[in-house]
C-alpha atoms as a PDB file:
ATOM      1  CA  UNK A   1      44.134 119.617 168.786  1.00  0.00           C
ATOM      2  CA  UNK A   2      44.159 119.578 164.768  1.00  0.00           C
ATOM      3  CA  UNK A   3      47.975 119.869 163.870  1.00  0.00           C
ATOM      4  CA  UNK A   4      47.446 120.868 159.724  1.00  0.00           C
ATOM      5  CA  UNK A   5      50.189 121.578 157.346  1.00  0.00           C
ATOM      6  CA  UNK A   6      50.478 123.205 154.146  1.00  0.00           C
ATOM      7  CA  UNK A   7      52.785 122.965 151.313  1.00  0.00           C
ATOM      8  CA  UNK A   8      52.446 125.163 148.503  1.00  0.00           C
ATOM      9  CA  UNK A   9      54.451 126.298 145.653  1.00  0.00           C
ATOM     10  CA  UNK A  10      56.219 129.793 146.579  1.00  0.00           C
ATOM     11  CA  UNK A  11      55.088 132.731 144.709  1.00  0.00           C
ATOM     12  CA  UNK A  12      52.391 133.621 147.375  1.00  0.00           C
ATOM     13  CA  UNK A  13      52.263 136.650 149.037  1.00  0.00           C
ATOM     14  CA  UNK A  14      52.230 137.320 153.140  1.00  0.00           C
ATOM     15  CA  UNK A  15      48.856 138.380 152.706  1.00  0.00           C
ATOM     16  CA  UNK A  16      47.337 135.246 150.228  1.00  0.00           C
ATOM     17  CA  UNK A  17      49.568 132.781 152.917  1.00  0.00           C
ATOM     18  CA  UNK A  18      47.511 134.661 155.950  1.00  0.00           C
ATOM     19  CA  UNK A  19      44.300 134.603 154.134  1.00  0.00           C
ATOM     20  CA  UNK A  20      45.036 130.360 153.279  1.00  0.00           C
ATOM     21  CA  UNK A  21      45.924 130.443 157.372  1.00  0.00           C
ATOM     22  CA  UNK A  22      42.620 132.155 158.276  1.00  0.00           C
ATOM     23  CA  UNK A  23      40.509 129.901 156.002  1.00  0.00           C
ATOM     24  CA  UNK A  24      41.968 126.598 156.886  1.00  0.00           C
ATOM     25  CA  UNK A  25      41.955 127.794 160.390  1.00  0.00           C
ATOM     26  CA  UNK A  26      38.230 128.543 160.367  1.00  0.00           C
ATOM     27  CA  UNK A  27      37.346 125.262 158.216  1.00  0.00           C
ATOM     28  CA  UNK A  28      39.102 123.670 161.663  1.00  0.00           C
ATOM     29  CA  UNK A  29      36.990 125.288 164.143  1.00  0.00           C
ATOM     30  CA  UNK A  30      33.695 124.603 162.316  1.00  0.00           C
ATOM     31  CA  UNK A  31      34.012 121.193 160.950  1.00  0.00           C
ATOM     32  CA  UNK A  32      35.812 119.333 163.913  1.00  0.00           C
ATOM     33  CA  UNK A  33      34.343 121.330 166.424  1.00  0.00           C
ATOM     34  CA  UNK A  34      38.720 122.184 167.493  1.00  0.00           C
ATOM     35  CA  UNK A  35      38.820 125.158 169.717  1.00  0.00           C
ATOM     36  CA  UNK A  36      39.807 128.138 168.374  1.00  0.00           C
ATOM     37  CA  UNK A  37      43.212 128.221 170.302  1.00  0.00           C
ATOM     38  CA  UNK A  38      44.306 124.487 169.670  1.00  0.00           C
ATOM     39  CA  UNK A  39      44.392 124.761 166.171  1.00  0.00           C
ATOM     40  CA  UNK A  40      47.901 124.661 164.720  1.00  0.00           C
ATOM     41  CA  UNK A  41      48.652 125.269 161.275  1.00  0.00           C
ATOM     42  CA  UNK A  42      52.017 125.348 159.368  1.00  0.00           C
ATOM     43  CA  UNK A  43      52.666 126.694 156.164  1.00  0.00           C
ATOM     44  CA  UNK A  44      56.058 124.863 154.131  1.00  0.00           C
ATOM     45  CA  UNK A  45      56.911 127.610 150.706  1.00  0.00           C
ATOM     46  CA  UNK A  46      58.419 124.988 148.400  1.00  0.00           C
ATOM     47  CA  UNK A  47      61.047 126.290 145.841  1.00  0.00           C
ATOM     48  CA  UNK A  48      59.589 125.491 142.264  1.00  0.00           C
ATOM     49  CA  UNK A  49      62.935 123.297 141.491  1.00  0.00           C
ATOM     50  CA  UNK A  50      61.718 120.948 144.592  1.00  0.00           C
ATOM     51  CA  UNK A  51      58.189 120.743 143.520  1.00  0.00           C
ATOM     52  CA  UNK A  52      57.176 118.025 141.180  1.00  0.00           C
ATOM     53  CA  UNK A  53      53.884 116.269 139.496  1.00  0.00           C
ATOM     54  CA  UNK A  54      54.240 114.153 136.984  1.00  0.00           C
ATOM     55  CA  UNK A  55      57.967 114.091 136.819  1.00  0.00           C
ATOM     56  CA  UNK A  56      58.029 117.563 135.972  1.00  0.00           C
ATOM     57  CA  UNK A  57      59.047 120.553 138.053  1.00  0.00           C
ATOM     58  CA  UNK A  58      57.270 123.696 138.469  1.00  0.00           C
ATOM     59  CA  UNK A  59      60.346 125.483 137.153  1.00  0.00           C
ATOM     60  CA  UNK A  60      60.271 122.712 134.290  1.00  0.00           C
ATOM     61  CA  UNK A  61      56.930 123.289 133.417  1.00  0.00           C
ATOM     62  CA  UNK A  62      57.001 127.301 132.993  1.00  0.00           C
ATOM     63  CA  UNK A  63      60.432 126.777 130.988  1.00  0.00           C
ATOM     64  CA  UNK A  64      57.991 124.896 128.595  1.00  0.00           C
ATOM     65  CA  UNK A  65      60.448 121.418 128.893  1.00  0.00           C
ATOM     66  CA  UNK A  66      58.305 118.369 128.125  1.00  0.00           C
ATOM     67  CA  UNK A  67      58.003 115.725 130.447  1.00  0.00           C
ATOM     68  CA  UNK A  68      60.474 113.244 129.332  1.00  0.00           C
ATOM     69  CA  UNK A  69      62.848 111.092 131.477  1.00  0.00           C
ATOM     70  CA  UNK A  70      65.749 113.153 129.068  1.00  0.00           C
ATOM     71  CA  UNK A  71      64.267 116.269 130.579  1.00  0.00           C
ATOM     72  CA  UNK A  72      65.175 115.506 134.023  1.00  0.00           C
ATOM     73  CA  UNK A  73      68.630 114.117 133.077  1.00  0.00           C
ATOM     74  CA  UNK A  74      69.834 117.459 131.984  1.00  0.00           C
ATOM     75  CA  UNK A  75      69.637 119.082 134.938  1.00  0.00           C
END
């Protein structure tokens, strides 16, 4: 039983999360051979203040801050 989860950035719609569900679902079912009904999937919607690469959050990022240990002291 494939147990898969997810964590993306929020800012998806319920119908781009269902269409990630059905792809990832299907990708299951055909590559491992997991039957159709054992396949669990979770999705986790991450706030963009809780979501970082390269030291920088999302929320950082659009705001145009640079990535600089001074950037993340301000907060």
């Amino acid at each position: 039983m494939p147990s898969i989860a997810i964590s993306i950035a929020k800012g998806r719609t319920p119908q781009q999360i269902r269409n990630l569900i059905d792809a990832v679902h299907k990708a299951a079912v055909d590559t491992v051979d997991a039957v159709d009904e054992n396949v669990v999937i979770v999705v986790s919607e991450i706030e963009h203040e809780h979501y970082s690469r390269g030291n920088l959050t999302i929320k950082e990022s659009r705001a145009g801050l640079g990535n600089t240990t001074e950037t993340a002291n301000q907060k």
